[in-house]
C-alpha atoms as a PDB file:
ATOM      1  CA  UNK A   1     -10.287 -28.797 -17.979  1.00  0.00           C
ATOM      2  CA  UNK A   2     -12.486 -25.911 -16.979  1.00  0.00           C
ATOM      3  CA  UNK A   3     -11.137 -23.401 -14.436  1.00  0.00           C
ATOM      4  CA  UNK A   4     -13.349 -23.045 -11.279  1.00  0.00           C
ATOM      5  CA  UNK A   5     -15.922 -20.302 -11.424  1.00  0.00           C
ATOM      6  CA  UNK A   6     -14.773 -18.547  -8.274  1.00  0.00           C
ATOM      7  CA  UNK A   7     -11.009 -17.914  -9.768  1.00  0.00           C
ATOM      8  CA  UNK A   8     -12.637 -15.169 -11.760  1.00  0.00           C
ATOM      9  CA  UNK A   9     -14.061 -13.342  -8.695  1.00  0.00           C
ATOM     10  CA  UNK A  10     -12.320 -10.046  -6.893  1.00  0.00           C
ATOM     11  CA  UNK A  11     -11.417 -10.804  -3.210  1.00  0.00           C
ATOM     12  CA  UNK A  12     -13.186  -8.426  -1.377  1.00  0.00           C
ATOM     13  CA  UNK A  13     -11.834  -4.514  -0.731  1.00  0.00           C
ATOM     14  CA  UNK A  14     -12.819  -1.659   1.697  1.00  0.00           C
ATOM     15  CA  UNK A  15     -12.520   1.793   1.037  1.00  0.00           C
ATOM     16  CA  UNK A  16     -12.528   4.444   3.947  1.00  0.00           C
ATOM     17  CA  UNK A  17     -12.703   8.112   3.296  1.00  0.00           C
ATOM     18  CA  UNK A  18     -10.703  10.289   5.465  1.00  0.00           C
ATOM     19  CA  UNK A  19      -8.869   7.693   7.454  1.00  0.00           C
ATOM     20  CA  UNK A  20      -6.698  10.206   8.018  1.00  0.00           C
ATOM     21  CA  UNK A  21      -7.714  13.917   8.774  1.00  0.00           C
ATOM     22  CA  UNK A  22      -6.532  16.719   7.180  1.00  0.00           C
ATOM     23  CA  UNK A  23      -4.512  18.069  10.469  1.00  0.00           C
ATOM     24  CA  UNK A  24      -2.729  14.712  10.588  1.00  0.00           C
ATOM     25  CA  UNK A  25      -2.242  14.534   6.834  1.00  0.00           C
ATOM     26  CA  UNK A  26      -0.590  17.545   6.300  1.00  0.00           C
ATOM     27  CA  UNK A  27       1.874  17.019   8.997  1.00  0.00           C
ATOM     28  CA  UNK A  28       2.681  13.407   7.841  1.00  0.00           C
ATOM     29  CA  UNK A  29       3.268  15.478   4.136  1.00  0.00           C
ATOM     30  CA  UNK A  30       5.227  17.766   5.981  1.00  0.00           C
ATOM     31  CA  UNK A  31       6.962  14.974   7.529  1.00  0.00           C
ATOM     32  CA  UNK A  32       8.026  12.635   4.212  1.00  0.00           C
ATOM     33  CA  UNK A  33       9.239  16.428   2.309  1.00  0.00           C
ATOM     34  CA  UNK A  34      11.413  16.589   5.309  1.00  0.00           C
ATOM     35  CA  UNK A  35      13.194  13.021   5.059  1.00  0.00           C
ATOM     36  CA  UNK A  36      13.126  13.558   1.442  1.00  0.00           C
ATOM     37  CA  UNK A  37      17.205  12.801   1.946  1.00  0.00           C
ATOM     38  CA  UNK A  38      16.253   9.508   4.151  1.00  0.00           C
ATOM     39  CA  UNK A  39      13.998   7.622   1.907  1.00  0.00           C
ATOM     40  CA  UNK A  40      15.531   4.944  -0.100  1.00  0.00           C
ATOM     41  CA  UNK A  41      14.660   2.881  -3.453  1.00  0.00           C
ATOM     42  CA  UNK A  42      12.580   0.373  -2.863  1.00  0.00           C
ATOM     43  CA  UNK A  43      12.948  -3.444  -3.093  1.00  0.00           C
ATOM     44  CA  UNK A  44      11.095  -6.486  -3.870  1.00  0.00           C
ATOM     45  CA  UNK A  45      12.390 -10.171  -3.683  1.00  0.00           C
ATOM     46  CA  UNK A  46      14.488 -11.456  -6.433  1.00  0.00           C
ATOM     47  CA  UNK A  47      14.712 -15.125  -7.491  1.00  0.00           C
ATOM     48  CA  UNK A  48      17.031 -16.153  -4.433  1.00  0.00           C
ATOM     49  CA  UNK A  49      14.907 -14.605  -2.069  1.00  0.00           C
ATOM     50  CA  UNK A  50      17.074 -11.791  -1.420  1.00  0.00           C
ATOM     51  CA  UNK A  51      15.632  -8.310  -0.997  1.00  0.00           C
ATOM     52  CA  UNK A  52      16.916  -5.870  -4.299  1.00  0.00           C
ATOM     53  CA  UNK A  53      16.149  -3.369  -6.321  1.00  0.00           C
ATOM     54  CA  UNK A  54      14.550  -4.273  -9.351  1.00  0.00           C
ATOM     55  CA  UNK A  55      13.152  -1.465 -11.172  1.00  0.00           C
ATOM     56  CA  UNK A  56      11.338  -2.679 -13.627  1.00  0.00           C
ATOM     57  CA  UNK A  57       9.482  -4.663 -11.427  1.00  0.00           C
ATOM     58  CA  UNK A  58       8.916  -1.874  -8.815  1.00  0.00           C
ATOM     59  CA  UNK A  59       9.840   1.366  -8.942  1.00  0.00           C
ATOM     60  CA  UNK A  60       9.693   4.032  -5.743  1.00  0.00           C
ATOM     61  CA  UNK A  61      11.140   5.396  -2.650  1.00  0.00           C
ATOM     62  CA  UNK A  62      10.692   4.162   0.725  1.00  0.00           C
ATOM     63  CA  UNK A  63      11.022   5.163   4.178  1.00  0.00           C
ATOM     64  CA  UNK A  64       9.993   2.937   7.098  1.00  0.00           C
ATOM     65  CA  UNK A  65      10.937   5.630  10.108  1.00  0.00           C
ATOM     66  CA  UNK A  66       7.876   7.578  10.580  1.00  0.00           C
ATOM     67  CA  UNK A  67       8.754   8.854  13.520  1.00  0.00           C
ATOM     68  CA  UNK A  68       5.532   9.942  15.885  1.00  0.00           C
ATOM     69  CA  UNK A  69       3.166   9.003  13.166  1.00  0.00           C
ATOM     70  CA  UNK A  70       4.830   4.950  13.233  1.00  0.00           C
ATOM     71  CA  UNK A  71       2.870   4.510  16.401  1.00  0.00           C
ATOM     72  CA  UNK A  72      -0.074   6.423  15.480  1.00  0.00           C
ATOM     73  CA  UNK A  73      -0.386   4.396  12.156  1.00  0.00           C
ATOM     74  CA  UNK A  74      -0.088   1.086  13.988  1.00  0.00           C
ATOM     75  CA  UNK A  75      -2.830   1.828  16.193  1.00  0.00           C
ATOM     76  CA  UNK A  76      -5.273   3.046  14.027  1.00  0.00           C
ATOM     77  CA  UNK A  77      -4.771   0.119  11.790  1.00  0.00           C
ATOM     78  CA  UNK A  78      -5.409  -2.128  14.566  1.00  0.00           C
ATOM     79  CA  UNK A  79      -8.390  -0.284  15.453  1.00  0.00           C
ATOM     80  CA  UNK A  80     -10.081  -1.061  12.169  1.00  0.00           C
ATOM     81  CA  UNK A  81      -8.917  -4.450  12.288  1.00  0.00           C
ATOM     82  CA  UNK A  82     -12.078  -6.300  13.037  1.00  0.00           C
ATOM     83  CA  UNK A  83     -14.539  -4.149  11.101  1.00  0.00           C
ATOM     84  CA  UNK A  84     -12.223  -5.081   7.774  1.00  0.00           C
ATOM     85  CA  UNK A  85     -12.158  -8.706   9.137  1.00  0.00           C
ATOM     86  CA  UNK A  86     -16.065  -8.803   9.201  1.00  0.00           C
ATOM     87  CA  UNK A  87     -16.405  -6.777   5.913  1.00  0.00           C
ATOM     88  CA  UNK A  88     -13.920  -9.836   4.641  1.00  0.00           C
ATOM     89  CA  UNK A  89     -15.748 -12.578   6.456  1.00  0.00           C
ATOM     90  CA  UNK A  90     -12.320 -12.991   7.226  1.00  0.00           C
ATOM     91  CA  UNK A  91     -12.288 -15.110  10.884  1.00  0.00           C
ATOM     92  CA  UNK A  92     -11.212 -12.739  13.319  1.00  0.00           C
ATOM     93  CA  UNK A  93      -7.145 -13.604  14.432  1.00  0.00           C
ATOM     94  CA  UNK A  94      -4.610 -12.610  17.064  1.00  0.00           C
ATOM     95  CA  UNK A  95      -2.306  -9.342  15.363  1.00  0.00           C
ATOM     96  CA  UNK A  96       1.478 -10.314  15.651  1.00  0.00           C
ATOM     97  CA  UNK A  97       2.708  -6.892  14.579  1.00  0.00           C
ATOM     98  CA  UNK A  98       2.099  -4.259  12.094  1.00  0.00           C
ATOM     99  CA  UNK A  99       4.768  -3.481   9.440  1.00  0.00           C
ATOM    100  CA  UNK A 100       4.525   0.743   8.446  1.00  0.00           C
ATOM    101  CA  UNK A 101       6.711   1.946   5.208  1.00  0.00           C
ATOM    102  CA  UNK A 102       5.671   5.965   3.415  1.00  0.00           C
ATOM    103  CA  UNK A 103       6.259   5.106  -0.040  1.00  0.00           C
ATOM    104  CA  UNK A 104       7.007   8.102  -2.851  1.00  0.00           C
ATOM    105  CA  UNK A 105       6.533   7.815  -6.212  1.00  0.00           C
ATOM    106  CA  UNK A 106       7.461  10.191  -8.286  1.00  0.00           C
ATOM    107  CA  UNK A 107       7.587  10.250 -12.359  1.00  0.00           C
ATOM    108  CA  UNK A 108       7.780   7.149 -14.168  1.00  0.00           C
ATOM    109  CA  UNK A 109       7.323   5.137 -10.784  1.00  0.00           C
ATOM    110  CA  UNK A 110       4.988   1.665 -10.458  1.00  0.00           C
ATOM    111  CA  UNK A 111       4.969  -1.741  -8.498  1.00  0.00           C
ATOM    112  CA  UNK A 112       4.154  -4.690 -11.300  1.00  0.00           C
ATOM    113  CA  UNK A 113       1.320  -6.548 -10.228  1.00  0.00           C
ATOM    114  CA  UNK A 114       2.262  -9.401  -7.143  1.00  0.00           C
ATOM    115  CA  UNK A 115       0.919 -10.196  -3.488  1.00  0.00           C
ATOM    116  CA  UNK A 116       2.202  -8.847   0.084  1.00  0.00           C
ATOM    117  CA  UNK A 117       2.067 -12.281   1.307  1.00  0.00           C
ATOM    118  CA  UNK A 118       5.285 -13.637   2.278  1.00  0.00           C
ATOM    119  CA  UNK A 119       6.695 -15.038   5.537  1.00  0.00           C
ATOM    120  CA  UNK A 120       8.190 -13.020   8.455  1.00  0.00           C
ATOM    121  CA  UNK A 121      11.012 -13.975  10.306  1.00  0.00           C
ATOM    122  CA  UNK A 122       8.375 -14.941  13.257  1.00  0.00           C
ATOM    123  CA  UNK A 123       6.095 -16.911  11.127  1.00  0.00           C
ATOM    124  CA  UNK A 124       3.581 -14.683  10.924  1.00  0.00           C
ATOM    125  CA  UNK A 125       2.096 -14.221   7.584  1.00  0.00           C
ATOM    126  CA  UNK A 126       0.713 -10.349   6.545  1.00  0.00           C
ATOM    127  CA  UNK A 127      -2.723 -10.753   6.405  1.00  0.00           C
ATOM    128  CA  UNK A 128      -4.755  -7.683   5.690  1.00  0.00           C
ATOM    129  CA  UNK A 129      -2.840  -4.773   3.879  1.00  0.00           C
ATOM    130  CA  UNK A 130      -4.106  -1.662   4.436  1.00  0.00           C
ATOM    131  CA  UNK A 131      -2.871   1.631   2.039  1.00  0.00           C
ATOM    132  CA  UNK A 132      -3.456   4.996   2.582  1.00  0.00           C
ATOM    133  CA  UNK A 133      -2.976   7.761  -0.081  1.00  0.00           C
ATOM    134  CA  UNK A 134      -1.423  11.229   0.706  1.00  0.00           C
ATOM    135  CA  UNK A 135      -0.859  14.161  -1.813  1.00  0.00           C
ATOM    136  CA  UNK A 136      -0.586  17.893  -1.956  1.00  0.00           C
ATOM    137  CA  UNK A 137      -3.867  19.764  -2.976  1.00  0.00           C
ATOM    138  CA  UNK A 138      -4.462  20.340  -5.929  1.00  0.00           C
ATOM    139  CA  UNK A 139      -2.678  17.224  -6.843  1.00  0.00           C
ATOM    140  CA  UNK A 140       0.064  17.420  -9.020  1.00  0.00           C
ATOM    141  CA  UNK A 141       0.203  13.993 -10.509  1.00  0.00           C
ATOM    142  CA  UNK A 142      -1.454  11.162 -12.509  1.00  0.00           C
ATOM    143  CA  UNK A 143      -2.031   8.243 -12.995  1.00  0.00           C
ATOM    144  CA  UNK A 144      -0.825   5.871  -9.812  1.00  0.00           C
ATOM    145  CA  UNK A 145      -4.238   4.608  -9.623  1.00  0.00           C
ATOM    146  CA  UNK A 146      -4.313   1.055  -7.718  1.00  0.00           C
ATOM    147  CA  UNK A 147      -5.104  -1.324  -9.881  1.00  0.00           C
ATOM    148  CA  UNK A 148      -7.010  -4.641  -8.100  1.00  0.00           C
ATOM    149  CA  UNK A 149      -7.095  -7.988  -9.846  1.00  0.00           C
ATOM    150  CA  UNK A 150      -9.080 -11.034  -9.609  1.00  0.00           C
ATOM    151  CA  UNK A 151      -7.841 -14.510  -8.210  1.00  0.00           C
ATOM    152  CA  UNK A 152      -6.957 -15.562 -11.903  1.00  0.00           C
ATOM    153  CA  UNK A 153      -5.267 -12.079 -12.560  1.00  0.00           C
ATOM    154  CA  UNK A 154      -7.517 -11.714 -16.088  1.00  0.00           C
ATOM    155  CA  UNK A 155      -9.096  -8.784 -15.039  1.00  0.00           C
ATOM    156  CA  UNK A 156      -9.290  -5.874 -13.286  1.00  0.00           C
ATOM    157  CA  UNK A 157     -10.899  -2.966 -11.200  1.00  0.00           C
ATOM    158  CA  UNK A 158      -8.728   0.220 -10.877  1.00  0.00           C
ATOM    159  CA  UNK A 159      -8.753   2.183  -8.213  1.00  0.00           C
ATOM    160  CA  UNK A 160      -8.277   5.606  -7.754  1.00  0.00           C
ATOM    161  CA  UNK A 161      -8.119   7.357  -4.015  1.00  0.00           C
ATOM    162  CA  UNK A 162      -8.888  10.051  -2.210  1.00  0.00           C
ATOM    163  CA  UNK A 163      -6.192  11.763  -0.515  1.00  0.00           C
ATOM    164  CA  UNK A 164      -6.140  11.043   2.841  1.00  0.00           C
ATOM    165  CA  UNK A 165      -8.496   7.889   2.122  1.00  0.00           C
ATOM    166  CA  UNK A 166      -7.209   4.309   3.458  1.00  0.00           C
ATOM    167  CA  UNK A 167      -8.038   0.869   1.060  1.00  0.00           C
ATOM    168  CA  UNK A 168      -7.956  -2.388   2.461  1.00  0.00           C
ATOM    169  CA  UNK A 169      -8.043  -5.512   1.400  1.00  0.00           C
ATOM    170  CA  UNK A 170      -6.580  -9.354   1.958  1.00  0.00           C
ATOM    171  CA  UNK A 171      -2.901  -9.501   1.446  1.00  0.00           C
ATOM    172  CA  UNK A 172      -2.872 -12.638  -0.692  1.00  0.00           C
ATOM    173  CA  UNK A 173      -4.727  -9.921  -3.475  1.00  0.00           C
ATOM    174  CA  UNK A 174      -2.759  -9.500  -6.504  1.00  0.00           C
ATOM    175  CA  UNK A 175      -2.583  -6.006  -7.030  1.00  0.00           C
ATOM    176  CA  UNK A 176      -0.362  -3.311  -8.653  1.00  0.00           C
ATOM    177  CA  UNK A 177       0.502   0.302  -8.676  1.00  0.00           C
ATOM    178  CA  UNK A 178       0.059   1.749 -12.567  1.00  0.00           C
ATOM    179  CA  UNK A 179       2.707   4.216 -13.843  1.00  0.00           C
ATOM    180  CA  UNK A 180       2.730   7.797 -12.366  1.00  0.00           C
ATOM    181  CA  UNK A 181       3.792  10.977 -14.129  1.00  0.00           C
ATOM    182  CA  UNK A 182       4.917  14.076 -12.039  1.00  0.00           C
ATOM    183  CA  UNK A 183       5.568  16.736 -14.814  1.00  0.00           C
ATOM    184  CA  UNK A 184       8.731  18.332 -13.254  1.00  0.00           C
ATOM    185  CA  UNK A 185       8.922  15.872 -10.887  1.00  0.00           C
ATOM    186  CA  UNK A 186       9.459  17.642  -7.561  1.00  0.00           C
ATOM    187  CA  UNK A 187       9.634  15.751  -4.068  1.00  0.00           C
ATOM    188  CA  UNK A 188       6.641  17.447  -2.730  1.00  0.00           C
ATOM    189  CA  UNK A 189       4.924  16.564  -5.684  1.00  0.00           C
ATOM    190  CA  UNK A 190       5.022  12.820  -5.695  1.00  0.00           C
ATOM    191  CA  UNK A 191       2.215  10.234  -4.841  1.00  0.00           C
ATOM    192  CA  UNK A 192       3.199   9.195  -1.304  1.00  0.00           C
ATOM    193  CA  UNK A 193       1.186   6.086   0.397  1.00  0.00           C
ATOM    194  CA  UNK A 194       1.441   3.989   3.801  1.00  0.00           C
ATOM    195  CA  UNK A 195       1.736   0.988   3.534  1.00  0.00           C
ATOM    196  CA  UNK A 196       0.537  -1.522   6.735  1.00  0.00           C
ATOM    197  CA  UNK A 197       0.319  -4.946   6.704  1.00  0.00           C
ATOM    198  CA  UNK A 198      -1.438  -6.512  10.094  1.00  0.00           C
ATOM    199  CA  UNK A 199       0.892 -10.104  10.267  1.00  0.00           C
ATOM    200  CA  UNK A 200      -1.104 -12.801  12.097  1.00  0.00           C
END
């Protein structure tokens, strides 16, 4: 039996340059260096449906207390809510919340490919994921590029962003985050992201 045509098509992305400007950047930067001590290994869900680490499958640090930028994050995400939803031809819906994690990755890290859909405690599915990429200038890392798959998962666009530059796309995407080398591997030097997903 033939597989449908449209399994072999890319759900739809957005990218937006300087989502965040340099000011506020550079103090969110300053910000994640600071908690360096605070941020934690990150965790996916295992067979049970537990939350664990499992490194090979994802590999990172994560911090959801961002402070004064939490708030900040939350609202601009909302704010470019229904110009994503159009871009999507995604019908407009009523935001339940807006989860915020900084996210470090530092030599060796990755996130195998998988979805941010899963359900909340509430009900509310995430809907649209939203990422937005923060490094030091020049940057002192590569690879890490986002790597954006079609329904069927058999091929693939990668991605690679500007610093300070926000992608967004549907959460049901499969997606992954390719291996990143940080020669020395210093805190500072890492590929940091925020990750928001508007639940609805």
């Amino acid at each position: 039996m033939t597989a449908p045509a449209f399994i072999s098509q890319f759900l739809p992305h957005r990218r937006h340059a300087h989502w965040l400007d340099a000011a506020t950047t550079n103090a969110l930067l300053a910000y994640a260096v600071d908690r360096q001590a605070h941020f934690k290994p990150s965790k996916v869900r295992g067979e049970d449906g537990d939350r664990e680490v499992i490194s090979d499958q994802r590999s990172s640090l994560r911090l959801t207390d961002l402070g004064e930028f939490g708030p900040l994050l939350q609202e601009r995400a909302l704010n470019s809510l229904a110009e994503i939803c159009a871009a999507f031809s995604m019908p407009p819906f009523v935001p339940k919340g807006v989860q915020v994690e900084l996210v470090a990755h530092g030599d060796g890290a990755h996130f195998v490919r998988h979805r941010d859909t899963y359900a909340t405690p509430d009900g509310a599915p995430r809907r649209v994921t939203m990422v937005c990429y923060l490094h030091r200038l020049p940057k002192a890392f590569s690879g890490g590029v986002l790597r954006y798959y079609t329904l069927a998962g058999d091929d693939f666009i990668d991605i690679e962003p500007d610093c300070g530059e926000m992608v967004a796309f549907p959460s049901w995407a499969w997606h992954s985050v390719e291996r990143v080398s940080v020669p020395g591997d210093a805190f500072a030097d890492h590929r940091f992201a925020v990750n928001m997903w508007v639940r609805g």
